[in-house]
N, C-alpha and C. Protein backbone atom coordinates (compact mmCIF):
# COMPACT_ATOMS: atom_id res chain seq x y z
N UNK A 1 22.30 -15.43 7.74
CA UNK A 1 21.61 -15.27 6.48
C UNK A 1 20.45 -14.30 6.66
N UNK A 2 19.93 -13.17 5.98
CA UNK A 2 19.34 -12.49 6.00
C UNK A 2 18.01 -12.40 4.79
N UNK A 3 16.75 -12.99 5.55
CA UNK A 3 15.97 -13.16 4.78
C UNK A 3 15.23 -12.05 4.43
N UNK A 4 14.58 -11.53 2.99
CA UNK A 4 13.81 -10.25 2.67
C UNK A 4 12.60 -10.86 2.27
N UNK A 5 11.55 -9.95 2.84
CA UNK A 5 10.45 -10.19 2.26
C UNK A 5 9.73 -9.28 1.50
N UNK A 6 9.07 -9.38 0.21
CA UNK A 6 8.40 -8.92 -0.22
C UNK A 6 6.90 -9.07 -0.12
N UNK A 7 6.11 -7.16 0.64
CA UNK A 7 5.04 -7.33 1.06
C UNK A 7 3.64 -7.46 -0.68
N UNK A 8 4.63 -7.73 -1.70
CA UNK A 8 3.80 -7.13 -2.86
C UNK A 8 3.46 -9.24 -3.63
N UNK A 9 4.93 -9.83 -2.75
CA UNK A 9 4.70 -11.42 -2.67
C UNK A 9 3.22 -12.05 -2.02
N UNK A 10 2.30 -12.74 -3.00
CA UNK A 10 1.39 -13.35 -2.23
C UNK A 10 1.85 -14.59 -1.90
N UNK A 11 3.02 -15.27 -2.33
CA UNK A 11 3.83 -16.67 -2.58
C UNK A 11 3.51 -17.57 -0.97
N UNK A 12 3.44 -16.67 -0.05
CA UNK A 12 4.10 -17.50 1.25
C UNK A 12 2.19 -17.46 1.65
N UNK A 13 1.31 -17.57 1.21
CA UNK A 13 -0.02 -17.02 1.44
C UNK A 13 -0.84 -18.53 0.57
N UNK A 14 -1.63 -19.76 1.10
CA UNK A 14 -2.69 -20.65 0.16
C UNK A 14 -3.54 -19.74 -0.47
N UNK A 15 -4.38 -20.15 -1.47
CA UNK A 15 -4.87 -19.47 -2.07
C UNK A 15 -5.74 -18.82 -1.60
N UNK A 16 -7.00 -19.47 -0.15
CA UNK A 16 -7.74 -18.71 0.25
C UNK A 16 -7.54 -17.29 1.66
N UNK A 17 -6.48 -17.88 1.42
CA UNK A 17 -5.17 -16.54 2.25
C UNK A 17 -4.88 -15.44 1.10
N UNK A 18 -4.56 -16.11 0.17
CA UNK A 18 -4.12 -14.60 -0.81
C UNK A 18 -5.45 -14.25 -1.14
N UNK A 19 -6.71 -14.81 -1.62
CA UNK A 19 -7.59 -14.10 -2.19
C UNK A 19 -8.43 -12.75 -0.48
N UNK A 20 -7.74 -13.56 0.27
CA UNK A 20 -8.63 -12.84 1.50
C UNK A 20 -7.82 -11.26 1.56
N UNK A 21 -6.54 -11.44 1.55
CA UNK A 21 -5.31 -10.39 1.37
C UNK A 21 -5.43 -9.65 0.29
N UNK A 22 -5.49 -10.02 -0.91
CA UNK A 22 -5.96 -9.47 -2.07
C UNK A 22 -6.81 -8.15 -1.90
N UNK A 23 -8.15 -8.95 -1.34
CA UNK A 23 -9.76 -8.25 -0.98
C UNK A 23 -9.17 -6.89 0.44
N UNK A 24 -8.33 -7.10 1.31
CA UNK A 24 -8.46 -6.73 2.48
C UNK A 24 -7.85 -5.31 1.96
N UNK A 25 -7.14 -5.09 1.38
CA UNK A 25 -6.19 -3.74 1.02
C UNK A 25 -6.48 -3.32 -0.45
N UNK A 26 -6.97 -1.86 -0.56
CA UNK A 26 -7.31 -1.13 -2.03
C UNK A 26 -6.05 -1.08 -2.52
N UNK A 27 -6.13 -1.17 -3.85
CA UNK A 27 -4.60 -1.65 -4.77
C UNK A 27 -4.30 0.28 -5.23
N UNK A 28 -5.62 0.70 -5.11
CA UNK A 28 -5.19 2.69 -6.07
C UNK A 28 -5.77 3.50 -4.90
N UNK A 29 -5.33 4.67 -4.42
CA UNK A 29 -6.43 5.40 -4.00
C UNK A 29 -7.35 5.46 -4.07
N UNK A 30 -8.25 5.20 -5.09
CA UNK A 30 -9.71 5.45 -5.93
C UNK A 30 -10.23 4.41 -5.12
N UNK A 31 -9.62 3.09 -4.94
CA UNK A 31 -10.54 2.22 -4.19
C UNK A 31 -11.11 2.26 -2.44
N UNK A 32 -10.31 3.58 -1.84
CA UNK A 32 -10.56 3.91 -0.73
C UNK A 32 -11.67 4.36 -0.87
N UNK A 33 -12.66 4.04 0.09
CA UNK A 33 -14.39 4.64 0.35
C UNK A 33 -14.21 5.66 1.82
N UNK A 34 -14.81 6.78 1.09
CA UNK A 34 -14.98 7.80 2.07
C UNK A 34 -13.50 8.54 2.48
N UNK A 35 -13.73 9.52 3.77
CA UNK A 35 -12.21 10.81 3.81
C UNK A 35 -11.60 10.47 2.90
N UNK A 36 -12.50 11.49 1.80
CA UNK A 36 -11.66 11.93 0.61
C UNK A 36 -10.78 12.35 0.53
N UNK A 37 -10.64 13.81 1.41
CA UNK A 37 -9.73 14.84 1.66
C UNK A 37 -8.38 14.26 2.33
N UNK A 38 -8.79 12.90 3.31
CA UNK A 38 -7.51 12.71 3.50
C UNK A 38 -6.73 11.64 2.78
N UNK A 39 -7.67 11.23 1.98
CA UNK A 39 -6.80 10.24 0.96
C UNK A 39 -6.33 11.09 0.06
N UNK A 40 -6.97 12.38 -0.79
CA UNK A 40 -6.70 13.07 -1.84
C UNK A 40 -4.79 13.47 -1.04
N UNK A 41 -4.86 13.52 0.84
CA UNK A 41 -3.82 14.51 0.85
C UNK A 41 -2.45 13.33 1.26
N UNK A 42 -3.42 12.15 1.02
CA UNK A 42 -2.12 11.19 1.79
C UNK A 42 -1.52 10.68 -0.33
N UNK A 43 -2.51 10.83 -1.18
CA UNK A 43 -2.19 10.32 -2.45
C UNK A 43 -1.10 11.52 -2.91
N UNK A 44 -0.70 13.03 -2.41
CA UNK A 44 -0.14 13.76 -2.86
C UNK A 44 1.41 13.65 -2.23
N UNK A 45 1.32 13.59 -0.59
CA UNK A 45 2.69 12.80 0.23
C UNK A 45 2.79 12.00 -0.34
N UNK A 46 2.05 10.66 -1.18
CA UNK A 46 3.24 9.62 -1.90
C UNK A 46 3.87 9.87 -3.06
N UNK A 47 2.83 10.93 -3.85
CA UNK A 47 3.46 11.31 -5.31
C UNK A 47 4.74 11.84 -4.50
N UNK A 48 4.57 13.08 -3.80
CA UNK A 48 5.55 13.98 -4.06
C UNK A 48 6.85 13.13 -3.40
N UNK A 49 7.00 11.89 -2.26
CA UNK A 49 7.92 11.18 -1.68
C UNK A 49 8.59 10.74 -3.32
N UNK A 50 7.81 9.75 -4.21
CA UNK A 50 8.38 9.42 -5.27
C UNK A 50 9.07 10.36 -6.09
N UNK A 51 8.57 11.57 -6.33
CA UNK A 51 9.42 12.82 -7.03
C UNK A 51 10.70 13.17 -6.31
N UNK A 52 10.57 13.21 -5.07
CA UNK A 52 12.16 13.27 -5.00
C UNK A 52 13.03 11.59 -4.39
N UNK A 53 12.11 11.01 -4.86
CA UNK A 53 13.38 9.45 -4.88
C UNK A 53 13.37 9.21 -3.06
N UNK A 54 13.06 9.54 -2.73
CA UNK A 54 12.33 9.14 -0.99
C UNK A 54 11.57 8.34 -0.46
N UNK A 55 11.79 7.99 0.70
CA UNK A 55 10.29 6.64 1.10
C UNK A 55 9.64 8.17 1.81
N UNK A 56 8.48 7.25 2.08
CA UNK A 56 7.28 8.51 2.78
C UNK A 56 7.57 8.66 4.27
N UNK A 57 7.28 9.47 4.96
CA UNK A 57 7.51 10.46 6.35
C UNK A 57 7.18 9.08 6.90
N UNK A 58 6.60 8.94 8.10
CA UNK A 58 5.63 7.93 8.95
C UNK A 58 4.24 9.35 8.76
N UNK A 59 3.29 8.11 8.48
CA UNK A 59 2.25 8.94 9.00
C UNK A 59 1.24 8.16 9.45
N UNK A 60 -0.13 8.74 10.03
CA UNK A 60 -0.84 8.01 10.66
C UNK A 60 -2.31 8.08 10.55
């Protein structure tokens, strides 16, 4: 049996687990503080991955 998880599921998380998870990861670009330049260039690799129907490179 092959179980999938969804990382967008807070389900498997108590509440003061999801609210900590919630807080730990920015939900938009905009909520990243500071290297602008490399968020402005990592927010353009995800648009453009979605424009052609692709997951994103690995990057780091």
């Amino acid at each position: 049996m092959e179980e999938t998880f969804d990382i967008h599921s807070n389900r498997h998380f108590q509440e003061p687990e999801r609210e900590f998870e919630n807080a730990l990861r920015p939900l938009t670009f905009g909520s990243f503080n500071g290297q602008e330049k490399i968020v402005e260039n990592l927010n353009i690799f995800v648009r453009a991955a979605r424009l052609r129907g692709e997951s994103l490179d690995h990057v780091l």
